[in-house]
C-alpha atoms as a PDB file:
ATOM      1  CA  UNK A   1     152.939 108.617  69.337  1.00  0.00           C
ATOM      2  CA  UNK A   2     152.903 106.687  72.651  1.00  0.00           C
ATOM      3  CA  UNK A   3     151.322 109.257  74.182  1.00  0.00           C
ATOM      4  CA  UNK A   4     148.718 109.640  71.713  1.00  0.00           C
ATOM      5  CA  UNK A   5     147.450 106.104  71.893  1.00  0.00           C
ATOM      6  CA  UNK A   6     147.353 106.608  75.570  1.00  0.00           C
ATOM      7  CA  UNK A   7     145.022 109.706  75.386  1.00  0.00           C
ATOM      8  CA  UNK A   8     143.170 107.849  72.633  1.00  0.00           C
ATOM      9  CA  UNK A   9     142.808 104.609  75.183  1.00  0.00           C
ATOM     10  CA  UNK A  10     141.103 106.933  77.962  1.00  0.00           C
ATOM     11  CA  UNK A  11     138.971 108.516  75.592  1.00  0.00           C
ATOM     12  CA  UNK A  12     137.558 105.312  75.012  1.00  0.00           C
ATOM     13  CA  UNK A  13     137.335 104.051  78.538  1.00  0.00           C
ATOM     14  CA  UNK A  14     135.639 107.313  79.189  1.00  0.00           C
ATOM     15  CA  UNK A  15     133.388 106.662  76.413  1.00  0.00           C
ATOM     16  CA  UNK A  16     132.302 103.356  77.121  1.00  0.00           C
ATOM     17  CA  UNK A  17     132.020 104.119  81.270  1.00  0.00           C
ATOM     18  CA  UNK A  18     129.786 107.117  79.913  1.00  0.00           C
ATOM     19  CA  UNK A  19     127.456 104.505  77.859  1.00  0.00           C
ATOM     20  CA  UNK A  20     127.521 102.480  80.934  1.00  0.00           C
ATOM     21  CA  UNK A  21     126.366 105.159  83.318  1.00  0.00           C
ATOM     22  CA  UNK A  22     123.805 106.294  80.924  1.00  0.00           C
ATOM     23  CA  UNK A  23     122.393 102.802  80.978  1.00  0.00           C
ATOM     24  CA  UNK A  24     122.383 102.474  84.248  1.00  0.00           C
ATOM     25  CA  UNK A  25     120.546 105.563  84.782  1.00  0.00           C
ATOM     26  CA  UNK A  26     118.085 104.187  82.118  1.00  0.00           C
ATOM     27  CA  UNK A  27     117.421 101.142  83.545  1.00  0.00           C
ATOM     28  CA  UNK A  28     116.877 103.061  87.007  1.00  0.00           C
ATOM     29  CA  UNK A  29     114.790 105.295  85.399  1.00  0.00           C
ATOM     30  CA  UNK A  30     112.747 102.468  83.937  1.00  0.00           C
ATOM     31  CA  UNK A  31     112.696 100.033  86.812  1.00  0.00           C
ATOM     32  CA  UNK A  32     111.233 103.044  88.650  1.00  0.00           C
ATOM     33  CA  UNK A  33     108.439 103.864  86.018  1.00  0.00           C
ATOM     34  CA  UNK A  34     107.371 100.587  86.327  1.00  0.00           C
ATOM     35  CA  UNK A  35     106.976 101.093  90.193  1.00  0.00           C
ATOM     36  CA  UNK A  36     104.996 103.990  89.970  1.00  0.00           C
ATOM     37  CA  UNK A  37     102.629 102.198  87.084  1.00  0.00           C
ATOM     38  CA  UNK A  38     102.614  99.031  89.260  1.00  0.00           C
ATOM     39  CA  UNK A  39     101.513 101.311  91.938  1.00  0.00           C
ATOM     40  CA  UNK A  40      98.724 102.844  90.176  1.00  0.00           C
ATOM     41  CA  UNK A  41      97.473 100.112  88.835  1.00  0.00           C
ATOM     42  CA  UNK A  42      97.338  98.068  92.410  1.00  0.00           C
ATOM     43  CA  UNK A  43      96.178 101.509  93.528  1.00  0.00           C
ATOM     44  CA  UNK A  44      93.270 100.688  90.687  1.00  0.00           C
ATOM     45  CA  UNK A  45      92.549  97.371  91.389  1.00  0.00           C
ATOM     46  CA  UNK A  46      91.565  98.534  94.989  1.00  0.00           C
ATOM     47  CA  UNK A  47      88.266  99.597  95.835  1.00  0.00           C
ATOM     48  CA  UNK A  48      87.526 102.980  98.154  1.00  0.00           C
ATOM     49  CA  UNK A  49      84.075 103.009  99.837  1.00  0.00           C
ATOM     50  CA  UNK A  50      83.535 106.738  99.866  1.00  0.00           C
ATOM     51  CA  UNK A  51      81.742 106.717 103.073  1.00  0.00           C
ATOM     52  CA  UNK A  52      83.075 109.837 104.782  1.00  0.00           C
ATOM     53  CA  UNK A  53      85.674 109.358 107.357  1.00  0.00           C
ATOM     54  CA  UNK A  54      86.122 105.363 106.683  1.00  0.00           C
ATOM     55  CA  UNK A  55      88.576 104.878 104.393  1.00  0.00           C
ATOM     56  CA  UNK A  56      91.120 106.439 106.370  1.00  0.00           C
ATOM     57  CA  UNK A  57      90.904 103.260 108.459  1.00  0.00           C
ATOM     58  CA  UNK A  58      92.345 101.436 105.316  1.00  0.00           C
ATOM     59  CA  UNK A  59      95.135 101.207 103.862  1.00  0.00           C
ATOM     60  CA  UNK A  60      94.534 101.733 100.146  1.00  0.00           C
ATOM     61  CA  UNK A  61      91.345 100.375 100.404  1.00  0.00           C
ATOM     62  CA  UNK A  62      89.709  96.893  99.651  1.00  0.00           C
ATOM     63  CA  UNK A  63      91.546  94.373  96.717  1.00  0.00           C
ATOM     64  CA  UNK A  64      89.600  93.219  94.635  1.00  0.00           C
ATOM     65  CA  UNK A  65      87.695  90.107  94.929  1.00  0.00           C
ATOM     66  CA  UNK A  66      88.076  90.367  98.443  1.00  0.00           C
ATOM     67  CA  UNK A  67      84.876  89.202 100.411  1.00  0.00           C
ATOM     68  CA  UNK A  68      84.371  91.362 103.858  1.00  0.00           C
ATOM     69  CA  UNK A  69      81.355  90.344 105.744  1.00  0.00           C
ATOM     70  CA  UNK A  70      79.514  93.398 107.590  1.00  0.00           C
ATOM     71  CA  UNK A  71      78.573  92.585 111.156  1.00  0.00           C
ATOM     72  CA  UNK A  72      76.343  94.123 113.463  1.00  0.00           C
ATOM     73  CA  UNK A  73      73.001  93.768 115.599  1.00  0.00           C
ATOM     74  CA  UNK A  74      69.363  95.230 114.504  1.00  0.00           C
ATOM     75  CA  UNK A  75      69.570  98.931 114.256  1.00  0.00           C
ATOM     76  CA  UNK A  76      73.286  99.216 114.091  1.00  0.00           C
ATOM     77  CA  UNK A  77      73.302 100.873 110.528  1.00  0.00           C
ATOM     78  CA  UNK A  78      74.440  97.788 108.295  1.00  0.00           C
ATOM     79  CA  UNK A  79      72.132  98.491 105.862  1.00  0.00           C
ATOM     80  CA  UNK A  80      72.720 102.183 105.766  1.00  0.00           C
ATOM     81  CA  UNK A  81      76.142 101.629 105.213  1.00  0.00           C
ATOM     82  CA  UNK A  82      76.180  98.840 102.596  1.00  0.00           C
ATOM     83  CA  UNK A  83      73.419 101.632 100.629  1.00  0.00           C
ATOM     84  CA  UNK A  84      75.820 104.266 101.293  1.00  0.00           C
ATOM     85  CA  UNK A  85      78.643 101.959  99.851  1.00  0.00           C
ATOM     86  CA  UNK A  86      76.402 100.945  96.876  1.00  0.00           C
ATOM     87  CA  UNK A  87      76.013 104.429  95.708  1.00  0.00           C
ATOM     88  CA  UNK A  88      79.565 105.798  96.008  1.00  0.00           C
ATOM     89  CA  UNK A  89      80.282 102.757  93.739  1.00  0.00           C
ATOM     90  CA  UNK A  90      77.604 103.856  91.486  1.00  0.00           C
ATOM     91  CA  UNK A  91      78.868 107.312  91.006  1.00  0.00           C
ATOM     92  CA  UNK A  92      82.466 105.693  90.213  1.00  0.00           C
ATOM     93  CA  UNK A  93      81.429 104.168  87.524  1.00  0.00           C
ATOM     94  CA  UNK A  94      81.213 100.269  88.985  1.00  0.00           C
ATOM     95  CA  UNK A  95      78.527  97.880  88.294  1.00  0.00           C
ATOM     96  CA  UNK A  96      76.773  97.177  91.088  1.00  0.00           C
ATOM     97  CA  UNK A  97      74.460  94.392  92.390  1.00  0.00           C
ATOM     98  CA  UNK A  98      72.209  94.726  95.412  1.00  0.00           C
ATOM     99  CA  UNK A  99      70.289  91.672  96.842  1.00  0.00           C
ATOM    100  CA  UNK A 100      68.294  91.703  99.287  1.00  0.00           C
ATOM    101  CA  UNK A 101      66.998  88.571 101.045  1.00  0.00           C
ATOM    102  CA  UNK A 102      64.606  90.457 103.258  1.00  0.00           C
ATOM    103  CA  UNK A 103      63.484  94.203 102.261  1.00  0.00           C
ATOM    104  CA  UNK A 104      61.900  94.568  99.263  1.00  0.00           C
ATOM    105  CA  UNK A 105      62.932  97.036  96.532  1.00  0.00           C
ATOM    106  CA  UNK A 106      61.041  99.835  96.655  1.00  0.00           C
ATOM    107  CA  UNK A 107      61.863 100.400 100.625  1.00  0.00           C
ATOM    108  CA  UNK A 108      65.570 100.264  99.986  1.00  0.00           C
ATOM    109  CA  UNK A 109      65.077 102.590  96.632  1.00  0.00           C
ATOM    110  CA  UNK A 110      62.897 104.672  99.401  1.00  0.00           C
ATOM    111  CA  UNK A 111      65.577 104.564 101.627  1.00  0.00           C
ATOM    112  CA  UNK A 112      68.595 106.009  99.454  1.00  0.00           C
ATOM    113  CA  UNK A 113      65.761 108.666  98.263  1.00  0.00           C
ATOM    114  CA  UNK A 114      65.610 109.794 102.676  1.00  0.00           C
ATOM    115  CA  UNK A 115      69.319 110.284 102.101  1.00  0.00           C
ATOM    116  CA  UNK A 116      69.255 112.092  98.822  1.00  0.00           C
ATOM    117  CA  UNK A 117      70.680 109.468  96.687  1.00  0.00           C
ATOM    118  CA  UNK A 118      69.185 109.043  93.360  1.00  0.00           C
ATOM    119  CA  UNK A 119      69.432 105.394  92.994  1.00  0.00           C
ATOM    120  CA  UNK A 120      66.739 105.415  90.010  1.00  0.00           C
ATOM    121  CA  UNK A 121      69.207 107.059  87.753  1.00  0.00           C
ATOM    122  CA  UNK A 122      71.597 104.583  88.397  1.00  0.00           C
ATOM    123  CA  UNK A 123      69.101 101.673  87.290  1.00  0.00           C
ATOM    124  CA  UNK A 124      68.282 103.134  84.314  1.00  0.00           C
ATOM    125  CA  UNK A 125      71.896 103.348  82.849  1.00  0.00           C
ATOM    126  CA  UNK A 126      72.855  99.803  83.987  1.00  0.00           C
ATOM    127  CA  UNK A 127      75.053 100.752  86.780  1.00  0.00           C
ATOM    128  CA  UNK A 128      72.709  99.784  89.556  1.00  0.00           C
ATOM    129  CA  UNK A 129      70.883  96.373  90.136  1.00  0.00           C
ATOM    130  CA  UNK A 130      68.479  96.468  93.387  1.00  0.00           C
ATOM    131  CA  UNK A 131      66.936  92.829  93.230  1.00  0.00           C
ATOM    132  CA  UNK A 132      64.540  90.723  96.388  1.00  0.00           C
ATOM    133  CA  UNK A 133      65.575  87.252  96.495  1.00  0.00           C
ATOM    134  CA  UNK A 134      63.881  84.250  98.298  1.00  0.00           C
ATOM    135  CA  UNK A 135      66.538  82.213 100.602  1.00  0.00           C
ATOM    136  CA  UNK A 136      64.037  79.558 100.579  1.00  0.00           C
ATOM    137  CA  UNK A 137      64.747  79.439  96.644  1.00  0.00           C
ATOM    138  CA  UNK A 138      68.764  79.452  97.142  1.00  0.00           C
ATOM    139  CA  UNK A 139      68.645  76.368  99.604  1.00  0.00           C
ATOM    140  CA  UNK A 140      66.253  74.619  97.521  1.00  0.00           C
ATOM    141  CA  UNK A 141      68.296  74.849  94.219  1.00  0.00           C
ATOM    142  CA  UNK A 142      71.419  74.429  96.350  1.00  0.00           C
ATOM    143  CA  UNK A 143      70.402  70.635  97.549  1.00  0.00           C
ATOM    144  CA  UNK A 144      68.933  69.936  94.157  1.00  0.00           C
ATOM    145  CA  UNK A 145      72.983  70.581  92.879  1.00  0.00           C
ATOM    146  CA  UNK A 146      74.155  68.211  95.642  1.00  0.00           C
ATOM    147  CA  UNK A 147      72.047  65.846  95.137  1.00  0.00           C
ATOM    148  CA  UNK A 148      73.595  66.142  91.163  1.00  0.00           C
ATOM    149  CA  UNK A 149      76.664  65.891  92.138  1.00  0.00           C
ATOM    150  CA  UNK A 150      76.337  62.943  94.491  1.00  0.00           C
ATOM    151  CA  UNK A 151      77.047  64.554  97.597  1.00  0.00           C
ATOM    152  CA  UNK A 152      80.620  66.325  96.229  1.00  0.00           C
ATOM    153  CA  UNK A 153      81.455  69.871  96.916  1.00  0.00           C
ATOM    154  CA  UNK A 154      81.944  70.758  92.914  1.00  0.00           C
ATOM    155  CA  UNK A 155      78.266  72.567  92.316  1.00  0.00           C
ATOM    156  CA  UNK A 156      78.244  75.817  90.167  1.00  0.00           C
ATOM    157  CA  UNK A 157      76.501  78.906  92.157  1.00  0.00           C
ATOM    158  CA  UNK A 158      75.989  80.749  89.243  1.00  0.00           C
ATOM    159  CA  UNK A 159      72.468  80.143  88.549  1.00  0.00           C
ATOM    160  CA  UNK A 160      71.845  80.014  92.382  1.00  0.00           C
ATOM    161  CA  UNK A 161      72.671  83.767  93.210  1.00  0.00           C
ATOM    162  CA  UNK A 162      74.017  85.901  90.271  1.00  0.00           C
ATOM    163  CA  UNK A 163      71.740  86.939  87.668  1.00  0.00           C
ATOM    164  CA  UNK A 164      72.981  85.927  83.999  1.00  0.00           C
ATOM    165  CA  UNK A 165      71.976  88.796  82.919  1.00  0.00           C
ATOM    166  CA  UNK A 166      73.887  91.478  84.909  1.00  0.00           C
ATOM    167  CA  UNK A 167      77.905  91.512  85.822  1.00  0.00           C
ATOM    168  CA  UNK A 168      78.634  93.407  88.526  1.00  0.00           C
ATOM    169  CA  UNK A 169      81.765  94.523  90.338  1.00  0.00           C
ATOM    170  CA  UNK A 170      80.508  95.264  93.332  1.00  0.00           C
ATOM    171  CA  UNK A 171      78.101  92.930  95.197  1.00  0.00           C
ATOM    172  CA  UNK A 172      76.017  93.399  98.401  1.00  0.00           C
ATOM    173  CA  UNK A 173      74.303  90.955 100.024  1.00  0.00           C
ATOM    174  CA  UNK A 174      71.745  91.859 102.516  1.00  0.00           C
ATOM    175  CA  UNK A 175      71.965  89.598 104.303  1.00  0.00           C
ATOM    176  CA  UNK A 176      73.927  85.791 105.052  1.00  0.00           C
ATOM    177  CA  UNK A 177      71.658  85.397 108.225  1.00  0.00           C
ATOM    178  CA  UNK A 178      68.614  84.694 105.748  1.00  0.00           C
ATOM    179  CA  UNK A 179      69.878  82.455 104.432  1.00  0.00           C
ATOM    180  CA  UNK A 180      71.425  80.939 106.852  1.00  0.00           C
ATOM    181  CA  UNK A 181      68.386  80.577 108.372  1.00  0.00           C
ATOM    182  CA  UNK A 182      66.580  79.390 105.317  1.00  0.00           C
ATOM    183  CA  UNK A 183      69.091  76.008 105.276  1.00  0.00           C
ATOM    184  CA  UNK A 184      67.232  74.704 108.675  1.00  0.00           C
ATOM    185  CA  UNK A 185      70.144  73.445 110.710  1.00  0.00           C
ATOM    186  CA  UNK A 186      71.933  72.190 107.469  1.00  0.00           C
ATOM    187  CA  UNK A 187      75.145  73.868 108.840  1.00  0.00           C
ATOM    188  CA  UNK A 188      77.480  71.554 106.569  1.00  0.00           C
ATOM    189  CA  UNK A 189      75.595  72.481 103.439  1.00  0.00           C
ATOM    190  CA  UNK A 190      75.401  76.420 104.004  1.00  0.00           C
ATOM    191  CA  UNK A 191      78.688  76.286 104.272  1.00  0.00           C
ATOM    192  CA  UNK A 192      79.352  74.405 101.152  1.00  0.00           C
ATOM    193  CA  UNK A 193      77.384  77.141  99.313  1.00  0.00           C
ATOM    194  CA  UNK A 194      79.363  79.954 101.168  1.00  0.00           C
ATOM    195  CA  UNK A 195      82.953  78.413 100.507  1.00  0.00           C
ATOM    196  CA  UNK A 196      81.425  78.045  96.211  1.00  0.00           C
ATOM    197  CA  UNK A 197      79.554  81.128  96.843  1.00  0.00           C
ATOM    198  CA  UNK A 198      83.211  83.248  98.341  1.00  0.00           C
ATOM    199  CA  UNK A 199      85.232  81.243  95.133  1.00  0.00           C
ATOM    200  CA  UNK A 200      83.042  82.116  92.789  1.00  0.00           C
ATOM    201  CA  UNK A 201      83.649  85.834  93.600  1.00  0.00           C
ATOM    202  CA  UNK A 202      87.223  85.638  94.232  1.00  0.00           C
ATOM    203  CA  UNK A 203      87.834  84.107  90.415  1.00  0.00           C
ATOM    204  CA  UNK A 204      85.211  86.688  88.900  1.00  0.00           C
ATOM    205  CA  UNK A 205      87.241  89.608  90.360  1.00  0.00           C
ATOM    206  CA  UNK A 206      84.116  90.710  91.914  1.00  0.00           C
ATOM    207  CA  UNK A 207      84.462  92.915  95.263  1.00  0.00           C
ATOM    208  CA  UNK A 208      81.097  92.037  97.689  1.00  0.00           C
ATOM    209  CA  UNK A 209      80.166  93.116 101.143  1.00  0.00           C
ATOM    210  CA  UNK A 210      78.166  90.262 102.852  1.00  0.00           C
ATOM    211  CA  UNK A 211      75.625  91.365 105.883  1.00  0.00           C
ATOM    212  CA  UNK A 212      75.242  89.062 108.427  1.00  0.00           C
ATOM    213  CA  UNK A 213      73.104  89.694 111.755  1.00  0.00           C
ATOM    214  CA  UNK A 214      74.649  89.257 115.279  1.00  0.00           C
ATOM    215  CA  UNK A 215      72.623  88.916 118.774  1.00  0.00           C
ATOM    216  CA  UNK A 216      75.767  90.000 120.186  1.00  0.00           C
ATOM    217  CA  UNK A 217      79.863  90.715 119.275  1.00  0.00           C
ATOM    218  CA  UNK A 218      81.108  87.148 119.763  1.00  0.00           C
ATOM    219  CA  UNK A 219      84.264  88.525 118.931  1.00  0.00           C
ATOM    220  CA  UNK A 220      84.494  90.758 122.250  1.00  0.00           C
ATOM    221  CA  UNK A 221      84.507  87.622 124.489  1.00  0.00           C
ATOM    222  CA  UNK A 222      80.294  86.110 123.992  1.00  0.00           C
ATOM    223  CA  UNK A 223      79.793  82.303 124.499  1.00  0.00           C
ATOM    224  CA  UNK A 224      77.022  82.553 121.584  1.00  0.00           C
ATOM    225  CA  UNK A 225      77.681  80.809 118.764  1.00  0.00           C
ATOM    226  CA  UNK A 226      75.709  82.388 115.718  1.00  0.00           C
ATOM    227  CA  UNK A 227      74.333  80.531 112.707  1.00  0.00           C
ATOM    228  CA  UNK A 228      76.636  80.736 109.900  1.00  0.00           C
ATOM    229  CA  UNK A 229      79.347  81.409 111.854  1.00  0.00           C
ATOM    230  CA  UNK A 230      81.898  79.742 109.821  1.00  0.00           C
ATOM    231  CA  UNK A 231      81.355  82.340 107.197  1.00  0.00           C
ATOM    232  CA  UNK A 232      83.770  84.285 109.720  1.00  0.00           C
ATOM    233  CA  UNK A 233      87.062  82.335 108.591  1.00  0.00           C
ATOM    234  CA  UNK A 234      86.056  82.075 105.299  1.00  0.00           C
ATOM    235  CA  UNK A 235      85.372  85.780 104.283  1.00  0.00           C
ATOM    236  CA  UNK A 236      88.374  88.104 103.833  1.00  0.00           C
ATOM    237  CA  UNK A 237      87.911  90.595 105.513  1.00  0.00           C
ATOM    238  CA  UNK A 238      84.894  91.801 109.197  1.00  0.00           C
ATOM    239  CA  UNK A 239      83.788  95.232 109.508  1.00  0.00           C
ATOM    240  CA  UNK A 240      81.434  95.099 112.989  1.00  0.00           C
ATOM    241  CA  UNK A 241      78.651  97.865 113.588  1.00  0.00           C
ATOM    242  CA  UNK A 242      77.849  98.839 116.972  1.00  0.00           C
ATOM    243  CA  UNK A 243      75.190  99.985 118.820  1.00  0.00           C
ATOM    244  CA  UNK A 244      76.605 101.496 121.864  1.00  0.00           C
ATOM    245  CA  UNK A 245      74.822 101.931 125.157  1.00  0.00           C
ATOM    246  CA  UNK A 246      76.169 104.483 127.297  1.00  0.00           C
ATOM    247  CA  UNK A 247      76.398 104.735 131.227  1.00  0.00           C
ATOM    248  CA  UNK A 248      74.213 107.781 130.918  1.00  0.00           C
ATOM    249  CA  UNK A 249      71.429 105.803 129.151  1.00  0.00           C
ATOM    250  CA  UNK A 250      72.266 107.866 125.882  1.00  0.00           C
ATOM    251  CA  UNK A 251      72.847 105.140 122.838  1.00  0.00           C
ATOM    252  CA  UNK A 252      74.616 106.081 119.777  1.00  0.00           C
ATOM    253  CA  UNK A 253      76.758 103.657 117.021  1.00  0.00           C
ATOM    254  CA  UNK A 254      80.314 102.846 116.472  1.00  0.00           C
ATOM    255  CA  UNK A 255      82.681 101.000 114.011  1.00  0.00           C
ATOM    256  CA  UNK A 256      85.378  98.704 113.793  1.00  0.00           C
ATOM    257  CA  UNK A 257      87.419  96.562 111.317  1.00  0.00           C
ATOM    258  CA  UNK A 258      88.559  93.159 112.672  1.00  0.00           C
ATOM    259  CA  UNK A 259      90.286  91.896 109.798  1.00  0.00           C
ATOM    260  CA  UNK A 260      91.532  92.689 106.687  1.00  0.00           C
ATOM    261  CA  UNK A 261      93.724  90.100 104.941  1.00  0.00           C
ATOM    262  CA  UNK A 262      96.813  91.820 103.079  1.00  0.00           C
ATOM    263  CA  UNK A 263      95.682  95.527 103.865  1.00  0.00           C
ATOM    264  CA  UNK A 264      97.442  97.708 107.532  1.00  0.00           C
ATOM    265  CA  UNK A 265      94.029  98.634 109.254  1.00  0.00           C
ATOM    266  CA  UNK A 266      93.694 101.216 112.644  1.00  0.00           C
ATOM    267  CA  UNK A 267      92.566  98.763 114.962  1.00  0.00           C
ATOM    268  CA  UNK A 268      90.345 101.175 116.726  1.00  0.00           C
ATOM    269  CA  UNK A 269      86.474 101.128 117.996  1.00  0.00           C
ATOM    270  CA  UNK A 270      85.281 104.643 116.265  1.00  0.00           C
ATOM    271  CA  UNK A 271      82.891 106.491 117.051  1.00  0.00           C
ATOM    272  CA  UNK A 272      79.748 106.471 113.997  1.00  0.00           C
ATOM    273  CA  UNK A 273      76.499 107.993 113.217  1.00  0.00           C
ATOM    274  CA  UNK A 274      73.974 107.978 110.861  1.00  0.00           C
ATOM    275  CA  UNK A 275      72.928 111.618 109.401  1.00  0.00           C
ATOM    276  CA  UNK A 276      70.566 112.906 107.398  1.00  0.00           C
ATOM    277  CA  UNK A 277      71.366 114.446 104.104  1.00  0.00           C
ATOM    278  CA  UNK A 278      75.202 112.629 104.187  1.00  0.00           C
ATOM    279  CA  UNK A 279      74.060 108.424 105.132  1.00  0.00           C
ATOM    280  CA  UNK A 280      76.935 106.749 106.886  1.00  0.00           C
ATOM    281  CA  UNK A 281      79.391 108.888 108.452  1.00  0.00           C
ATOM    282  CA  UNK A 282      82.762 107.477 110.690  1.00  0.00           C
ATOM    283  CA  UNK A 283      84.424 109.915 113.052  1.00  0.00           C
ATOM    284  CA  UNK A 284      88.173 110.277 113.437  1.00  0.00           C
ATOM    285  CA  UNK A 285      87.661 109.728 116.837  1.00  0.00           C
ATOM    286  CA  UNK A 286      87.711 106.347 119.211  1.00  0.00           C
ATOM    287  CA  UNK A 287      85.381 106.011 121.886  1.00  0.00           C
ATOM    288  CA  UNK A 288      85.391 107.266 125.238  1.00  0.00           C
ATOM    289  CA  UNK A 289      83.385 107.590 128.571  1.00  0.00           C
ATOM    290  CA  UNK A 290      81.904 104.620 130.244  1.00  0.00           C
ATOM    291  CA  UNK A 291      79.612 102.068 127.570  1.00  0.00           C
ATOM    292  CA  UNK A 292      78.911  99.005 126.725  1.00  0.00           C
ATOM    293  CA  UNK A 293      78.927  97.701 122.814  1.00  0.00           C
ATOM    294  CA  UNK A 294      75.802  95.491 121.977  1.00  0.00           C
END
């Protein structure tokens, strides 16, 4: 009889260490699902370019909300690339908003046509806003709010730059240096309006690419201070566009990503091109040979 309770005593220790281990293993098993869903849905929230041969140079691509500014002199290819950009974004499905504070729209619709991008069809089902803005306009209306407020930095930027009547997830602006320029020496306010402008973004969810003209990389080592310049620390993220002067006299383009806040980045100067039929292409290569980035 003894014996009998003791076999029947194991069989329920074995029992319950069984239900244990089986809970365990559940638990694992759905602590780990929730990784992998966690995963995909960061993986989501992130936004891939599409511009061949870039993306590799990030790590599972831009958050969301995050602000990069795109740097480069004339004729570097910032343009190109943030039309590129605008398209690929098009054909995922994203809502995106173009301004430009310089070209009007029918040379940057003329443009993507050069490259074989139909940028019409994107318009026409809502995924694709191409729209001319004065800068004049935006630092008007932006002292008119200060001047509301009495001088404080609470002014909404809504009415200033997004149009109520569109909400994008992708924005491109093209480009800061306009207006910059257009605030005449008012450093403090423009950067008022950048720091509400960067906010309003960030709490909107709203992924934008900001162009801004440089006379020269500052970041290399140059003395010259730009306008705007503090747009630098308060953007998220610096892709620079080269044009690159060789020692032979030949000139061609190259890339780089300065910063990136939260994302691993190859902190490399790659070699880049602009071709016909493909827009925007990055090669898996750095530079060599003797040159000179301007």
């Amino acid at each position: 009889m003894a014996e009998f309770l003791k076999v029947g005593v194991l069989e329920n220790r074995v029992k319950k260490m069984g239900k244990k281990i089986k809970m365990r293993m559940k638990s694992r098993m759905e602590n780990k699902k929730r990784k992998v869903e966690s995963a995909k849905s960061n993986k989501e929230e992130s936004f891939l370019t599409g511009i061949q041969g870039f993306d590799s140079l990030v790590d599972g691509g831009f958050p969301t909300g995050m602000a990069t500014l795109v740097e480069g002199g004339p004729g570097s290819g910032k343009t190109v690339f943030c039309l590129n950009l605008a398209i690929n974004a098009c054909k995922k499905g994203k809502k995106v908003l173009y301004m430009s504070f310089e070209e009007p729209e029918f040379r940057l619709r003329s443009h993507m046509k050069n490259f074989g991008w139909d940028s019409e069809q994107y318009e026409k089902n809502g995924k694709l806003m191409i729209r001319r803005f004065n800068a004049l306009d935006i630092a008007r209306s932006v002292e008119a709010l200060l001047s509301e407020a009495k001088k404080e930095l609470l002014i909404d930027v809504q009415p200033v730059l997004i149009p109520k009547d569109f909400e994008p997830d992708i924005v491109l602006v093209d480009s800061l240096s306009s207006i910059a320029s257009a605030f005449s020496g008012e450093e403090s306010r423009f950067r008022i309006y950048m720091e509400q402008l960067f906010r309003y973004l960030e709490s909107h969810k709203i992924t934008s690419f900001l162009i801004r003209e440089t006379a020269n990389p500052t970041h290399l080592g140059g003395i010259f201070v730009e306008p705007g310049e503090a747009v630098s620390f308060l953007s998220d993220g610096i892709i620079s566009i080269y044009s690159v002067f060789y020692e032979t006299g030949r000139r061609g383009r190259a890339l780089e990503i300065i910063k990136l806040r939260g994302t691993d980045i190859k902190r490399m100067v790659m070699e880049a091109n602009i071709v016909k039929g493909k827009g925007f292409v990055v090669y898996n290569t750095p530079l060599k040979g003797k040159y000179k980035l301007t």
